[in-house]
C-alpha atoms as a PDB file:
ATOM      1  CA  UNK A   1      -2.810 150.947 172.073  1.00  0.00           C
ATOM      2  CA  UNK A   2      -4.897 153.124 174.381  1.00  0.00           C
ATOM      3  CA  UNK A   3      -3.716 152.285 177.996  1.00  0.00           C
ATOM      4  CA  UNK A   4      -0.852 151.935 179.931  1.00  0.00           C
ATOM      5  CA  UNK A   5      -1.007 149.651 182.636  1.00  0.00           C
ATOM      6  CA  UNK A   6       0.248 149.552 185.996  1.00  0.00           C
ATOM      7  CA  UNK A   7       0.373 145.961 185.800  1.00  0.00           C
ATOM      8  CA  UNK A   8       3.028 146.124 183.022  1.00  0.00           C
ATOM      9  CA  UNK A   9       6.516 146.762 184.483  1.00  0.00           C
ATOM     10  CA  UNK A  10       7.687 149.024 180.997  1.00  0.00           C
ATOM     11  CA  UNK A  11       4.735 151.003 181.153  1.00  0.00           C
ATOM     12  CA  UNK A  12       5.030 151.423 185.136  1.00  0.00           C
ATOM     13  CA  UNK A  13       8.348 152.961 185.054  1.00  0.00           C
ATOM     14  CA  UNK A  14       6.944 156.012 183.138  1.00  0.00           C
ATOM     15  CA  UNK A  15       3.487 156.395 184.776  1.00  0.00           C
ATOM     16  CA  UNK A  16       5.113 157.658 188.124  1.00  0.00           C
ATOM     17  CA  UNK A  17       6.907 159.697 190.067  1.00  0.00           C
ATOM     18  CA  UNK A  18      10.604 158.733 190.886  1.00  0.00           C
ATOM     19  CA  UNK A  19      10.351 155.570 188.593  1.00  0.00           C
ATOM     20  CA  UNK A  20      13.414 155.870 185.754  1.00  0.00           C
ATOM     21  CA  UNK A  21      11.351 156.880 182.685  1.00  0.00           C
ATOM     22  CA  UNK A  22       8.452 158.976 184.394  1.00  0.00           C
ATOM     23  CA  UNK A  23       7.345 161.910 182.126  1.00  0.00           C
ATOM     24  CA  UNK A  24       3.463 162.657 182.643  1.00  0.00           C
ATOM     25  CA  UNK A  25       3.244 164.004 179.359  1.00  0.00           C
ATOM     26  CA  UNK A  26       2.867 160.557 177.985  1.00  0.00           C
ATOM     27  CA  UNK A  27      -0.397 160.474 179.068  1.00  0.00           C
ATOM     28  CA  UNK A  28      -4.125 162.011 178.794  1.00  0.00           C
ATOM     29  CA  UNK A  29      -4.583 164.645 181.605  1.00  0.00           C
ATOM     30  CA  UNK A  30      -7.762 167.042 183.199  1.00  0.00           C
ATOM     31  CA  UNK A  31      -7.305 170.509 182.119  1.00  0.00           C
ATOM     32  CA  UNK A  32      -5.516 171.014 185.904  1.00  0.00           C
ATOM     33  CA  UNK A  33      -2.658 168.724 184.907  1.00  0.00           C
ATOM     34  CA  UNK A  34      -3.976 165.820 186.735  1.00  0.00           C
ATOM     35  CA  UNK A  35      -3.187 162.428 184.554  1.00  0.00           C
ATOM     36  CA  UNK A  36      -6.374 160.969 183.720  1.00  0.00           C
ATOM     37  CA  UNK A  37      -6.909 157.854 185.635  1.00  0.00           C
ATOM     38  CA  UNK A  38      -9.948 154.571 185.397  1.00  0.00           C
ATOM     39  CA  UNK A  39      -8.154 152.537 188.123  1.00  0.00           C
ATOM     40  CA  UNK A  40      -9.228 148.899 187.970  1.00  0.00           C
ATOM     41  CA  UNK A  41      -8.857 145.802 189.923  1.00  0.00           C
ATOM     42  CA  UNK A  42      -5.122 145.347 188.662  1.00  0.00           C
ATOM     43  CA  UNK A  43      -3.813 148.466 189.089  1.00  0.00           C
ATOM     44  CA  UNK A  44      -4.167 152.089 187.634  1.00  0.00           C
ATOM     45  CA  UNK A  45      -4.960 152.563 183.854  1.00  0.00           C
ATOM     46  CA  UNK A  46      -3.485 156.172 182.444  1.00  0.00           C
ATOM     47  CA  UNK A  47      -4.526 156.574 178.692  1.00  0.00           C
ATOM     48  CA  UNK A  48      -1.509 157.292 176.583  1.00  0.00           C
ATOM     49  CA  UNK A  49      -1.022 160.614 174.872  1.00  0.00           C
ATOM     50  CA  UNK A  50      -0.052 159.463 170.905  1.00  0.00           C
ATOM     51  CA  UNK A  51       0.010 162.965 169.795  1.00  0.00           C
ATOM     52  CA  UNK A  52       3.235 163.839 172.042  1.00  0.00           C
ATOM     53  CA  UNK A  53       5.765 162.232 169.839  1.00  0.00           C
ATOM     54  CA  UNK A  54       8.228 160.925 172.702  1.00  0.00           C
ATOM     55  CA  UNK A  55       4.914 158.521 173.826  1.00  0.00           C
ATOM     56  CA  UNK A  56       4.703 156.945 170.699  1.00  0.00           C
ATOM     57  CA  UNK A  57       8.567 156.553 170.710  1.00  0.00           C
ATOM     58  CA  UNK A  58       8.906 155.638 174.442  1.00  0.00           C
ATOM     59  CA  UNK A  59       5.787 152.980 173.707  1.00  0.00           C
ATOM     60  CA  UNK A  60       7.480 150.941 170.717  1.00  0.00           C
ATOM     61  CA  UNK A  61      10.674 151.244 172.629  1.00  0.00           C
ATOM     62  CA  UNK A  62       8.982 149.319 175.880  1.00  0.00           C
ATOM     63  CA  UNK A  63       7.443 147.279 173.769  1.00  0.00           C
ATOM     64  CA  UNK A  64       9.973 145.667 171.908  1.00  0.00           C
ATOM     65  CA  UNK A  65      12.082 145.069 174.610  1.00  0.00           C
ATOM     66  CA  UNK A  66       9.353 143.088 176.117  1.00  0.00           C
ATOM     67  CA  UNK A  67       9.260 140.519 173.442  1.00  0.00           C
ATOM     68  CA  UNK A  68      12.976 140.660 172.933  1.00  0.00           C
ATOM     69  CA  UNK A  69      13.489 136.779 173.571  1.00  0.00           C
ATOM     70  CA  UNK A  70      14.388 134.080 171.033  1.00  0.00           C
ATOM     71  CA  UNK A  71      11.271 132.018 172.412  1.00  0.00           C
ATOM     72  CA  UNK A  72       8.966 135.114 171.967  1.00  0.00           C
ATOM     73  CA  UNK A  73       7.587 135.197 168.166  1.00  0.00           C
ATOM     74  CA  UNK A  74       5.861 138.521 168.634  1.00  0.00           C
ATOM     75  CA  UNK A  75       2.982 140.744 170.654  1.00  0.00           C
ATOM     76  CA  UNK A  76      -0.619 141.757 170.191  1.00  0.00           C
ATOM     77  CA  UNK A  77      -2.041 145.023 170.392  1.00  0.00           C
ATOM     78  CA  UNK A  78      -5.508 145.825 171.746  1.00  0.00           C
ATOM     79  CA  UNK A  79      -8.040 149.053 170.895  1.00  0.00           C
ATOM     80  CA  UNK A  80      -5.935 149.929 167.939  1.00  0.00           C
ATOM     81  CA  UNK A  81      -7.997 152.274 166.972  1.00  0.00           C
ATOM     82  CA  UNK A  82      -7.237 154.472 170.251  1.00  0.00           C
ATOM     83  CA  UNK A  83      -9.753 156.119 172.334  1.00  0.00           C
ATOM     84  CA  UNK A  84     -12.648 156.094 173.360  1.00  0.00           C
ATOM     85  CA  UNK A  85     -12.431 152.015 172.363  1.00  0.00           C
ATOM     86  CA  UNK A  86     -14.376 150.620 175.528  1.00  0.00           C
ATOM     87  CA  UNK A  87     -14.086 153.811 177.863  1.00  0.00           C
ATOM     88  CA  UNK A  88     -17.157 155.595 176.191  1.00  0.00           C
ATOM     89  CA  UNK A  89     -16.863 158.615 179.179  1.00  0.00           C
ATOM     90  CA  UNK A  90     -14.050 159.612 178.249  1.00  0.00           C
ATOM     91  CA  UNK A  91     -14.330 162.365 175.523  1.00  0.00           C
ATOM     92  CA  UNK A  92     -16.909 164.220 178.019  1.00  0.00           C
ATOM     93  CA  UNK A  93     -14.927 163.920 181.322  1.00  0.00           C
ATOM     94  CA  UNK A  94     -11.498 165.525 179.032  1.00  0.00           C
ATOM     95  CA  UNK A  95     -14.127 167.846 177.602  1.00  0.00           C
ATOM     96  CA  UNK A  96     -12.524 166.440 174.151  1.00  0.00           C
ATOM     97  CA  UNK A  97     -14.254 167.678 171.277  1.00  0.00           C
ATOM     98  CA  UNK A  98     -14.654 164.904 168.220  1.00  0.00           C
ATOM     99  CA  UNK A  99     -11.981 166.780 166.677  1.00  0.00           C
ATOM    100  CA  UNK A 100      -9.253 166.333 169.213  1.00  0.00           C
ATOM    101  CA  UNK A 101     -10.618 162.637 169.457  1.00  0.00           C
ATOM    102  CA  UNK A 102      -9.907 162.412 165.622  1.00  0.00           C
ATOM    103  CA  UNK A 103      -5.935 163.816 166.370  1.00  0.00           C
ATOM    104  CA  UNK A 104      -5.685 161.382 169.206  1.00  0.00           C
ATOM    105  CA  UNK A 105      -7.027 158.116 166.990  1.00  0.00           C
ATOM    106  CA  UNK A 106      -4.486 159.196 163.773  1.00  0.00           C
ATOM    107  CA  UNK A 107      -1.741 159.525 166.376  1.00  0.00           C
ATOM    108  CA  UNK A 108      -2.555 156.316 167.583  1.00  0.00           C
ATOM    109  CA  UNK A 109      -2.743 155.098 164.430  1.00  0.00           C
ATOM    110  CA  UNK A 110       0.901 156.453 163.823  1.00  0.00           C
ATOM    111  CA  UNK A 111       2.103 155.099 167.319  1.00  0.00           C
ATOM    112  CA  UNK A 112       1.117 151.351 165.849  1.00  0.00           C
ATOM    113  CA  UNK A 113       2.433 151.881 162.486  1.00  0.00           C
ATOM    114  CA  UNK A 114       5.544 152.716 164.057  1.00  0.00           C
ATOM    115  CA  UNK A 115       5.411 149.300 166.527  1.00  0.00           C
ATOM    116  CA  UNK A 116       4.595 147.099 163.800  1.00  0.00           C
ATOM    117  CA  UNK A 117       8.122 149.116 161.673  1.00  0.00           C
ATOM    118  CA  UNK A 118       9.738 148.183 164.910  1.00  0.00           C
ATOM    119  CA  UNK A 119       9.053 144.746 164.868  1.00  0.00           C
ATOM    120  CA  UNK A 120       9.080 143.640 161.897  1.00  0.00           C
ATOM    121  CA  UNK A 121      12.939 145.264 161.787  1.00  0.00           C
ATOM    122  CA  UNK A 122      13.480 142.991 164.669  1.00  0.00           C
ATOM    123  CA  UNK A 123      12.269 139.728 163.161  1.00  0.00           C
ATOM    124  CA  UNK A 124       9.041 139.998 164.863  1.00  0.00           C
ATOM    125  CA  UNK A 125       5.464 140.108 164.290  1.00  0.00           C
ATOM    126  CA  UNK A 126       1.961 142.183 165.580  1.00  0.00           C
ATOM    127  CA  UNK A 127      -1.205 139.955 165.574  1.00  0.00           C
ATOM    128  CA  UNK A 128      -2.986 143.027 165.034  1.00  0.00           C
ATOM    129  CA  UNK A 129      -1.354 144.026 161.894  1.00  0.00           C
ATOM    130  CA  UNK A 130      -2.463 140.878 159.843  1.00  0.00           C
ATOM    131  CA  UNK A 131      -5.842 141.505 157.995  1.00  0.00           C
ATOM    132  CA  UNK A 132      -7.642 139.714 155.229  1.00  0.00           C
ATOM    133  CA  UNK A 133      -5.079 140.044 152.578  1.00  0.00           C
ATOM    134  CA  UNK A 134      -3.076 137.598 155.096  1.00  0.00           C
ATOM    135  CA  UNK A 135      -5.516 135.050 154.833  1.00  0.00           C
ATOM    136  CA  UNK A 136      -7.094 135.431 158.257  1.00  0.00           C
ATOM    137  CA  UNK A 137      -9.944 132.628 158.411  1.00  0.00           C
ATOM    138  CA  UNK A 138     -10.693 129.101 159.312  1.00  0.00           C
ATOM    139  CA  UNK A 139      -9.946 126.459 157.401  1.00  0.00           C
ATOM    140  CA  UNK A 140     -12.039 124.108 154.968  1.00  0.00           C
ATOM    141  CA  UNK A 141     -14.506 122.648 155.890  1.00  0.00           C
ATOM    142  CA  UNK A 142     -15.710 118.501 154.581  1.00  0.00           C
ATOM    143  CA  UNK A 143     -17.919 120.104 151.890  1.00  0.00           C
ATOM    144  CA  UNK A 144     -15.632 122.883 151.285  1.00  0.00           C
ATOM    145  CA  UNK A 145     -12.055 121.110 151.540  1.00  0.00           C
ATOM    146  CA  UNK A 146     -11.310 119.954 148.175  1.00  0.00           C
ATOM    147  CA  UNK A 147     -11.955 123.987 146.747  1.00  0.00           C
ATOM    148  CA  UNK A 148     -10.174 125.118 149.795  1.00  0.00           C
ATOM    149  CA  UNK A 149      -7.204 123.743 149.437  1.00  0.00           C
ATOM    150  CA  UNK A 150      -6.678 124.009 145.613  1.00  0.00           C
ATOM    151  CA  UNK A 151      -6.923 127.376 145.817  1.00  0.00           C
ATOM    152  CA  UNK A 152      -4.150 127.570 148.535  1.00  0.00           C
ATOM    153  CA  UNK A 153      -2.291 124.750 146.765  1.00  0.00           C
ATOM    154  CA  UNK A 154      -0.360 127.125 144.708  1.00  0.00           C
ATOM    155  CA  UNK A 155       2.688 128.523 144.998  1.00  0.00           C
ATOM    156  CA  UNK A 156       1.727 132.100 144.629  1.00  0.00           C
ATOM    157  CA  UNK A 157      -0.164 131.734 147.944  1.00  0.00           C
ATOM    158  CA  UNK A 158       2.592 129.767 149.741  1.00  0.00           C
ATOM    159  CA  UNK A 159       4.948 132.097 149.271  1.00  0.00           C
ATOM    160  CA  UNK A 160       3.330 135.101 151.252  1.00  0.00           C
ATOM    161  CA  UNK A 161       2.480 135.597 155.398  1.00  0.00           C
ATOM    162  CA  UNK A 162      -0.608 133.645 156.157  1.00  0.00           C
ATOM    163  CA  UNK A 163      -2.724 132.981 159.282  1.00  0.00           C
ATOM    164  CA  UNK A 164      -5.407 130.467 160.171  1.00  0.00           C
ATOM    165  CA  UNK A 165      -8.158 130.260 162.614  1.00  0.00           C
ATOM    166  CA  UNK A 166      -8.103 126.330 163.899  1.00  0.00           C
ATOM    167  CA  UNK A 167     -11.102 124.584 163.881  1.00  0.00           C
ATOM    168  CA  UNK A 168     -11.692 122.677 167.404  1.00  0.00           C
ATOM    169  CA  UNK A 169     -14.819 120.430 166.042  1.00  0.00           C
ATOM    170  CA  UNK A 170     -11.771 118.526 162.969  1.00  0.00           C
ATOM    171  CA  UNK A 171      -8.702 120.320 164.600  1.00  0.00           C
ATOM    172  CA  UNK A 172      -5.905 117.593 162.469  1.00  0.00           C
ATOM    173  CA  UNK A 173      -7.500 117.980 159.296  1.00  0.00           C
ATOM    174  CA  UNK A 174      -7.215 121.476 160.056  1.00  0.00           C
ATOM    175  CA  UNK A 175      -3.840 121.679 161.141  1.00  0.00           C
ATOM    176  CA  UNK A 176      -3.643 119.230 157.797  1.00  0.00           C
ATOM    177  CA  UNK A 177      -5.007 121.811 155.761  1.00  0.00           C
ATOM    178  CA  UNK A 178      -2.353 124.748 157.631  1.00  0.00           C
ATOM    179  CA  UNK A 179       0.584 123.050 157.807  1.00  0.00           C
ATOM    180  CA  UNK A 180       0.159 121.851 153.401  1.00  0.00           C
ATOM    181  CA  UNK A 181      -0.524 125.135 152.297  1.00  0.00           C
ATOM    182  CA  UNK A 182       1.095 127.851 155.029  1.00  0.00           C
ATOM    183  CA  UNK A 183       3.651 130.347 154.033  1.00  0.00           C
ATOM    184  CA  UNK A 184       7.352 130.920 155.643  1.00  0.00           C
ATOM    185  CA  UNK A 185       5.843 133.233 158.064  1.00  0.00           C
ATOM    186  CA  UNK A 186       2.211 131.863 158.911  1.00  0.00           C
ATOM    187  CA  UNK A 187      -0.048 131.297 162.361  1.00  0.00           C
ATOM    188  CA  UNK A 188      -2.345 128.981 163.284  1.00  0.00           C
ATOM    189  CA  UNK A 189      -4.522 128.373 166.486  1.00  0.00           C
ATOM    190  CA  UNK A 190      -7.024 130.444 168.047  1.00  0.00           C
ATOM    191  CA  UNK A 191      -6.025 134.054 167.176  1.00  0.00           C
ATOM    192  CA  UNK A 192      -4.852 136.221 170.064  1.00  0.00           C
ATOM    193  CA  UNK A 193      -6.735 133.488 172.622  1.00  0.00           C
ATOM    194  CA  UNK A 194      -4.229 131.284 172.018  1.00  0.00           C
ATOM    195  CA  UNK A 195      -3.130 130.423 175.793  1.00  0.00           C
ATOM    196  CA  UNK A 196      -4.654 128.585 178.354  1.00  0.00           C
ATOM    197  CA  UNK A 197      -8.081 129.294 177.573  1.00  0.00           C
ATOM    198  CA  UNK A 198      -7.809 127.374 174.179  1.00  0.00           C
ATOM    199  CA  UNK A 199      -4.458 125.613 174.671  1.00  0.00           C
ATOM    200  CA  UNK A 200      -3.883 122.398 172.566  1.00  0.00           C
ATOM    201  CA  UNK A 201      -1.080 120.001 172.758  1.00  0.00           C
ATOM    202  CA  UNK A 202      -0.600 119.889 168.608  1.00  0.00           C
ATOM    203  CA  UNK A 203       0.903 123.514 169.276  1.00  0.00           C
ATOM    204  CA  UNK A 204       4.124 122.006 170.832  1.00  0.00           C
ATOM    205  CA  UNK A 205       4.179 119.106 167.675  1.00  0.00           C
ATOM    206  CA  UNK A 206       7.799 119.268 166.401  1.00  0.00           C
ATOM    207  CA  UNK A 207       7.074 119.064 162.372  1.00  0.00           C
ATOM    208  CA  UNK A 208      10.309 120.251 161.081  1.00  0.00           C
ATOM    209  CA  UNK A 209      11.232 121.959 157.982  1.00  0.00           C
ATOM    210  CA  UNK A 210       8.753 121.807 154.607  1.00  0.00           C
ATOM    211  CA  UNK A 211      11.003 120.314 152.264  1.00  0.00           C
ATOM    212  CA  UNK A 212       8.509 121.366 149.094  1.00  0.00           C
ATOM    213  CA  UNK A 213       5.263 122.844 148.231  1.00  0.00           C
ATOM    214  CA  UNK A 214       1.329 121.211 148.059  1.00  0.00           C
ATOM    215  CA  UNK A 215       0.816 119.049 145.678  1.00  0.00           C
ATOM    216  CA  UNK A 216      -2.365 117.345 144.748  1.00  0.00           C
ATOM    217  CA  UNK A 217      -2.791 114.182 143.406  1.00  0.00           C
ATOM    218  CA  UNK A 218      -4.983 112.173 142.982  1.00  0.00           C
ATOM    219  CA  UNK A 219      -7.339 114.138 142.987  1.00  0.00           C
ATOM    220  CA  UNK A 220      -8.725 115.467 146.069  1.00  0.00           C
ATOM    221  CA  UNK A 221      -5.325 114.355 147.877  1.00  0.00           C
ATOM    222  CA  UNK A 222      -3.504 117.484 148.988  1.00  0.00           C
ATOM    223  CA  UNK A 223       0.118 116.697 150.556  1.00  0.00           C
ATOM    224  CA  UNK A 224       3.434 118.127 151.372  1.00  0.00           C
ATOM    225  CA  UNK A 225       6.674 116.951 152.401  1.00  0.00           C
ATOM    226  CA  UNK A 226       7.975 118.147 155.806  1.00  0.00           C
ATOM    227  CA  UNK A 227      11.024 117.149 157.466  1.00  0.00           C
ATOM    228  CA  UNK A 228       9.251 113.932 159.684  1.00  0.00           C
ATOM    229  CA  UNK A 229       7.469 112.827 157.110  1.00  0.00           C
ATOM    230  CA  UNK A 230       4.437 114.142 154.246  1.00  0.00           C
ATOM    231  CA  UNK A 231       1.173 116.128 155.977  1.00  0.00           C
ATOM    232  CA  UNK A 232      -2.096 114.661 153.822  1.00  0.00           C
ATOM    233  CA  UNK A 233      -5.076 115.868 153.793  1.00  0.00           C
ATOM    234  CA  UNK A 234      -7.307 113.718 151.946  1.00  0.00           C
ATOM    235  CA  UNK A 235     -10.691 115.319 151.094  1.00  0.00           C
ATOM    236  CA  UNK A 236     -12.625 112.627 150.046  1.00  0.00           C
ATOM    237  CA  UNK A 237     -12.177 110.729 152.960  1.00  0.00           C
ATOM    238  CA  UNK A 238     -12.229 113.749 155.021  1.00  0.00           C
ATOM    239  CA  UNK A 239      -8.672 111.758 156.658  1.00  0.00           C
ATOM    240  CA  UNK A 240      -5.642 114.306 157.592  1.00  0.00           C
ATOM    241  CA  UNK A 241      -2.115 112.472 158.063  1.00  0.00           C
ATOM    242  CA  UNK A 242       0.473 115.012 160.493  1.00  0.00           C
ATOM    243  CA  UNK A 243       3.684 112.998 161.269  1.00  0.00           C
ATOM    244  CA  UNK A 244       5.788 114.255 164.065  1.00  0.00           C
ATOM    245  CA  UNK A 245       9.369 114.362 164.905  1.00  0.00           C
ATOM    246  CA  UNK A 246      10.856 113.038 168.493  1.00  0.00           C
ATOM    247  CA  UNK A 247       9.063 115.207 171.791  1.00  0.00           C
END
């Protein structure tokens, strides 16, 4: 949300001359016109210009069409609050008063407002745009898990977007603890880091369909029925049961 990247083919094709969607006002420029520039190893970095309303529109736009694929769920947006986030020097070298550094931050704040419209109209999702009221947080722990999950076993809280931070020290019992009590839209792993760097093989687990809420019973015994089978998490055993269809 604060720089376009040479590295990124949409946001190339505007940055320069001759390339099919150049305009230099999308971006932050020296009083003289020049575009305001922190090259890096990968490429040039221009800082996009939110309050020029074609920017904002010409950055959902790219956007979108980069995650336009059935296999691709949705993006994640960095620095949402807009500059200076990590490029401190800025403000001085512009000679941007904190004013016009308050403008730029609401019309970045309008420029993400208007990605997340954008993808959620398209079936899709922003990691950024999930907050607490989404649930964002690990999962129970052994001393926490029977509390945990009764207050997730409910259908109130199944029936809303939830996301989950997986624990890598009891990572089934707390994909147990996800998969029992997530909503119809809901993440787990390892928040925007989940790639290579904290890639798991459970992520690819085929578990089907739910075919029914969490129930608990007896007590301590949280399951649900999903389309291979019923997910358990036991807490008094501290045991987690995920069957899984054919690989």
């Amino acid at each position: 949300m604060e720089l376009a990247l040479e590295s990124l083919e949409s946001q190339r094709a505007a940055m320069y001359p001759g390339e099919v969607a150049y305009n230099p006002r999308f971006f932050l420029q020296y009083p003289n016109g020049t575009i305001y520039n922190e090259r890096q190893t990968p490429g040039d970095q221009f800082f996009w210009n939110f309050s020029y309303a074609p920017s904002r529109d010409y950055y959902a736009r790219s956007v979108m069409a980069s995650i336009a694929y059935p296999e691709v769920d949705g993006t994640f947006t960095d620095d949402v609050t807009g500059i200076p986030a990590e490029h401190g020097a800025l403000p001085a070298r512009l000679g941007l008063s904190p004013a016009a550094v308050a403008a730029y931050q609401h019309a970045t704040s309008v420029a993400n407002q208007q990605l997340v419209d954008a993808a959620v109209a398209g079936g899709k999702y922003v990691w950024a745009a999930f907050g607490d009221q989404d649930g964002v947080g690990g999962g129970p722990s052994k001393a926490s898990c029977a509390s945990w999950m009764r207050a997730r076993c409910t259908p109130a809280w199944q029936a809303l977007a939830r996301t989950q931070a997986a624990d890598a020290a009891n990572f089934n019992q707390s994909l147990a603890s996800f998969l029992v009590t997530r909503g119809p839209v809901s993440f787990f792993g390892f928040g925007w880091e989940s790639d290579m760097r904290n890639w798991r093989p459970e992520f690819l687990w085929p578990v089907g369909e739910p075919q029914g809420l969490c129930t608990e019973g007896p007590a301590g015994v949280f399951s649900r029925a999903w389309a291979y089978g019923t997910v358990k998490l036991d807490c008094n055993t501290w045991l987690a049961e995920v069957p899984v269809g054919p690989m």
